[in-house]
N, C-alpha and C. Protein backbone atom coordinates (compact mmCIF):
# COMPACT_ATOMS: atom_id res chain seq x y z
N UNK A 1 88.67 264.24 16.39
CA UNK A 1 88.92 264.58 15.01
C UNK A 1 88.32 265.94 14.69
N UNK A 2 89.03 266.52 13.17
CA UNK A 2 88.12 268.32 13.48
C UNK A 2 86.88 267.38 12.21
N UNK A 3 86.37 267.99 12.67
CA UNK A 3 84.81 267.77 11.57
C UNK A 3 84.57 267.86 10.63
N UNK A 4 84.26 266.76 9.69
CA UNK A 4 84.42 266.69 8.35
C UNK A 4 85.65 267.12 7.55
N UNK A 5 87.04 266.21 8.27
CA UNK A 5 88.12 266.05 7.86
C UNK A 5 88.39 264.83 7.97
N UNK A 6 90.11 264.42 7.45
CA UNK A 6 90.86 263.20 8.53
C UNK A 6 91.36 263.53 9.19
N UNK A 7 91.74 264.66 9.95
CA UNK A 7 92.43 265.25 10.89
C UNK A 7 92.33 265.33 12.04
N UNK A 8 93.15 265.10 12.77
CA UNK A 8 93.09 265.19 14.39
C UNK A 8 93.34 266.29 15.36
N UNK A 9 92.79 266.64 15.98
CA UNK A 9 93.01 267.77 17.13
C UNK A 9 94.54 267.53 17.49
N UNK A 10 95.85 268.25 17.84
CA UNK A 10 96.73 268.07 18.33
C UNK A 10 96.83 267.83 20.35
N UNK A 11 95.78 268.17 20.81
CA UNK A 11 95.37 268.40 22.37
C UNK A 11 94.04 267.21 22.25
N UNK A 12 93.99 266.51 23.19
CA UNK A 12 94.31 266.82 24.42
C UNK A 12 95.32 266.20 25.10
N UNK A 13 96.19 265.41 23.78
CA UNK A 13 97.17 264.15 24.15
C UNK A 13 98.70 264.44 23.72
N UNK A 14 98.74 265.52 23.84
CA UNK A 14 100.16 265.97 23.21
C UNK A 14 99.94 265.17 21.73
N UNK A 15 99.97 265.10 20.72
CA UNK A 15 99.71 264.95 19.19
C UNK A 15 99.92 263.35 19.29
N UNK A 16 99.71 263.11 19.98
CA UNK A 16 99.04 261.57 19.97
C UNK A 16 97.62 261.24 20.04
N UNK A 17 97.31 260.00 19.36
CA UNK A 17 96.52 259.67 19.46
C UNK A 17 95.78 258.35 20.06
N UNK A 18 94.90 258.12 20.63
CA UNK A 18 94.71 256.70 21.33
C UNK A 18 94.01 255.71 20.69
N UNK A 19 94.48 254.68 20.43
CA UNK A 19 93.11 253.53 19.42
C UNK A 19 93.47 252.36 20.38
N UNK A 20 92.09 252.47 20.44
CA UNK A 20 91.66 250.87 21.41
C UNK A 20 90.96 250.15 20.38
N UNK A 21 91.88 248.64 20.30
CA UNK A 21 90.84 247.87 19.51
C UNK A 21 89.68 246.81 20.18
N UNK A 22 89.52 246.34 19.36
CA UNK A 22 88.48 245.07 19.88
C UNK A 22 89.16 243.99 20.47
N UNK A 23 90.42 243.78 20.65
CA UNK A 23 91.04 242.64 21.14
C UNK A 23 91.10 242.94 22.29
N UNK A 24 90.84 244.31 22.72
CA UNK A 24 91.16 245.10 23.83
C UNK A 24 92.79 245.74 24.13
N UNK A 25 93.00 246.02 22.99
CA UNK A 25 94.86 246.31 23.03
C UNK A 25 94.58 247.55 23.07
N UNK A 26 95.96 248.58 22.90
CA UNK A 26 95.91 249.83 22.77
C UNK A 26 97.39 250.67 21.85
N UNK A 27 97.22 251.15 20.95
CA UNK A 27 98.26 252.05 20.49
C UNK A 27 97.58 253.49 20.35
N UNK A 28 99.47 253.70 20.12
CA UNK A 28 99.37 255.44 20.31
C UNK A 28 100.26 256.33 19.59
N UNK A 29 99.39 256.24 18.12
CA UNK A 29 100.32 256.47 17.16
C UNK A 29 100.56 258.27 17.45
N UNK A 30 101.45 258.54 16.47
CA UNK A 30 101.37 260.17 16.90
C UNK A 30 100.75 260.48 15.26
N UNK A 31 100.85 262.05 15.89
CA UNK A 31 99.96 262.95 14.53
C UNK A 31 100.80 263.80 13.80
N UNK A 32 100.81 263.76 12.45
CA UNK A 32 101.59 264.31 11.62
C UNK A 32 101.59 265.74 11.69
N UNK A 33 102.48 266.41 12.21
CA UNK A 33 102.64 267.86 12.18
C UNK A 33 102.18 268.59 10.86
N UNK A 34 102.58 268.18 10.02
CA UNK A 34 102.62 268.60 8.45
C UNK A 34 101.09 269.02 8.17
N UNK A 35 100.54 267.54 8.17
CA UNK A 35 98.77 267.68 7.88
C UNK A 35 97.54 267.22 9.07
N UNK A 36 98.11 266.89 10.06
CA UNK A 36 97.15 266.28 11.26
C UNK A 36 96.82 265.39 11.01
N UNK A 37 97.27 263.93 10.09
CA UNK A 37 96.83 263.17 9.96
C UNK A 37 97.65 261.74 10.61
N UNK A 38 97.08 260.80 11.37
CA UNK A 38 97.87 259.85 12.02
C UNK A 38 98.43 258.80 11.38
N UNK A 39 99.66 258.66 11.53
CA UNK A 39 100.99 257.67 11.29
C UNK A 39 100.45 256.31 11.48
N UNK A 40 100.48 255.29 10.70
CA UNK A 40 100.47 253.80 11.74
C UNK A 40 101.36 252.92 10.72
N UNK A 41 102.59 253.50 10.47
CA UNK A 41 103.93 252.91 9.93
C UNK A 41 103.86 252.65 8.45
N UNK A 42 104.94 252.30 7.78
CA UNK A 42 104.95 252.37 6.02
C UNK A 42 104.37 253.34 5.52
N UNK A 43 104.42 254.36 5.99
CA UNK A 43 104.43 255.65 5.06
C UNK A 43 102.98 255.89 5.41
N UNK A 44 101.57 254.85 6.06
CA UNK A 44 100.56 254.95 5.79
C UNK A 44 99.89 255.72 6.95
N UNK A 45 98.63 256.29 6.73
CA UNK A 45 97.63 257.03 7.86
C UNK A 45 96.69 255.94 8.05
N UNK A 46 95.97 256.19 9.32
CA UNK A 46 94.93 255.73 9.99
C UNK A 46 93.90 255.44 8.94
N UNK A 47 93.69 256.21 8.06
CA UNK A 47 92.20 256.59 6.89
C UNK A 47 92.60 255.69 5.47
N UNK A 48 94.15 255.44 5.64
CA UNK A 48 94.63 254.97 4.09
C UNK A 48 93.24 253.61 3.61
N UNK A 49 93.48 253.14 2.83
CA UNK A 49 93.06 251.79 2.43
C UNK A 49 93.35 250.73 1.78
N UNK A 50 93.61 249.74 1.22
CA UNK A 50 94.82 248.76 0.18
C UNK A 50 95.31 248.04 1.56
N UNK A 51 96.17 247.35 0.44
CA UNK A 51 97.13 246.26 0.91
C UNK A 51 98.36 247.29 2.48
N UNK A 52 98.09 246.28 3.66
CA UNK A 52 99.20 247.03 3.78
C UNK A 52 98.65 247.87 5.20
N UNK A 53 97.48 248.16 5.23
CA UNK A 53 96.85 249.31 5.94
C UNK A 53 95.67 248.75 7.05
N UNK A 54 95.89 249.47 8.08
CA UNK A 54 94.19 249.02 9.21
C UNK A 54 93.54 248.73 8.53
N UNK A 55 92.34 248.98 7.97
CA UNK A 55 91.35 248.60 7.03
C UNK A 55 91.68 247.42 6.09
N UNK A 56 92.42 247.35 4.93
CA UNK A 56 92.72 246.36 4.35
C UNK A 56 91.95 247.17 2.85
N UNK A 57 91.13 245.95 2.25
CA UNK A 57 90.71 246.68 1.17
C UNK A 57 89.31 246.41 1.36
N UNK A 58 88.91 247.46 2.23
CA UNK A 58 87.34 247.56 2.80
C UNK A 58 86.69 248.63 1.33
N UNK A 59 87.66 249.00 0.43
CA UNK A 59 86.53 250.35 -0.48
C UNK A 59 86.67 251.57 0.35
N UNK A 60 85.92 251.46 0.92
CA UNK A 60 85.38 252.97 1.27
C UNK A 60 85.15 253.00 2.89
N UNK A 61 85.87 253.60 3.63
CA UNK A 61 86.02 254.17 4.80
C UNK A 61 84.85 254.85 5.26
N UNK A 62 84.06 254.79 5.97
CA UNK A 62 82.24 255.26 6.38
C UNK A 62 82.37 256.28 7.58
N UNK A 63 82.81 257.51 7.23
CA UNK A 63 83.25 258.46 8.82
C UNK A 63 82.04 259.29 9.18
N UNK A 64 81.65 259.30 10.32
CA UNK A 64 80.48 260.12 10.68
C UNK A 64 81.05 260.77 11.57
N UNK A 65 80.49 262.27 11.18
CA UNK A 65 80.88 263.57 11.89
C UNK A 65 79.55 264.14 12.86
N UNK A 66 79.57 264.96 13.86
CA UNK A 66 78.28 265.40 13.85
C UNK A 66 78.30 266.58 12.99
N UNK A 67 77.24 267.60 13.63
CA UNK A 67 76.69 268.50 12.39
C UNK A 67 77.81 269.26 12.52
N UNK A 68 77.78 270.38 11.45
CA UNK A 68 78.93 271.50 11.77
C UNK A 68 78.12 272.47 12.62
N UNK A 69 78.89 273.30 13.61
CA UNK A 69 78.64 273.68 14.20
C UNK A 69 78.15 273.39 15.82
N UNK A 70 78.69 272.53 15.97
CA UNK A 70 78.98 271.80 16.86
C UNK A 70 80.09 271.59 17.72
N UNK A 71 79.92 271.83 18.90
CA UNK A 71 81.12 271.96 19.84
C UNK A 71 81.70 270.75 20.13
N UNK A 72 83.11 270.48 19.19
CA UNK A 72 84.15 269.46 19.69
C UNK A 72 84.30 268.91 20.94
């Protein structure tokens, strides 16, 4: 991800992205050209929240970046 965004690097996966869950599965959604932000169907991103979405209605999404300035 670039740092202290929702955005994803387009490399190193051709604008895909990899999510492994805890069930041990794997998808590979791709990344929105437009804004770098990842697809995971109904219109929604990876980061959305509500009905409908990965998360569900967790509130508030908890993303930790390291510092800026820091090599990706």
């Amino acid at each position: 991800m670039k740092i202290g965004t929702e955005e994803f690097w387009e490399e190193p996966y051709g604008m895909k992205t990899v999510i492994l869950r805890m069930d041990n599965s794997v998808d590979v959604p791709l990344i929105r050209k437009a804004d770098g932000k990842v697809s995971v169907g109904n219109g929604k991103t990876l980061f959305d929240i509500g009905k409908d979405t990965v998360w569900g209605d967790v509130g508030v999404i908890d993303l930790r970046h390291p510092e800026r300035g820091t090599d990706r």
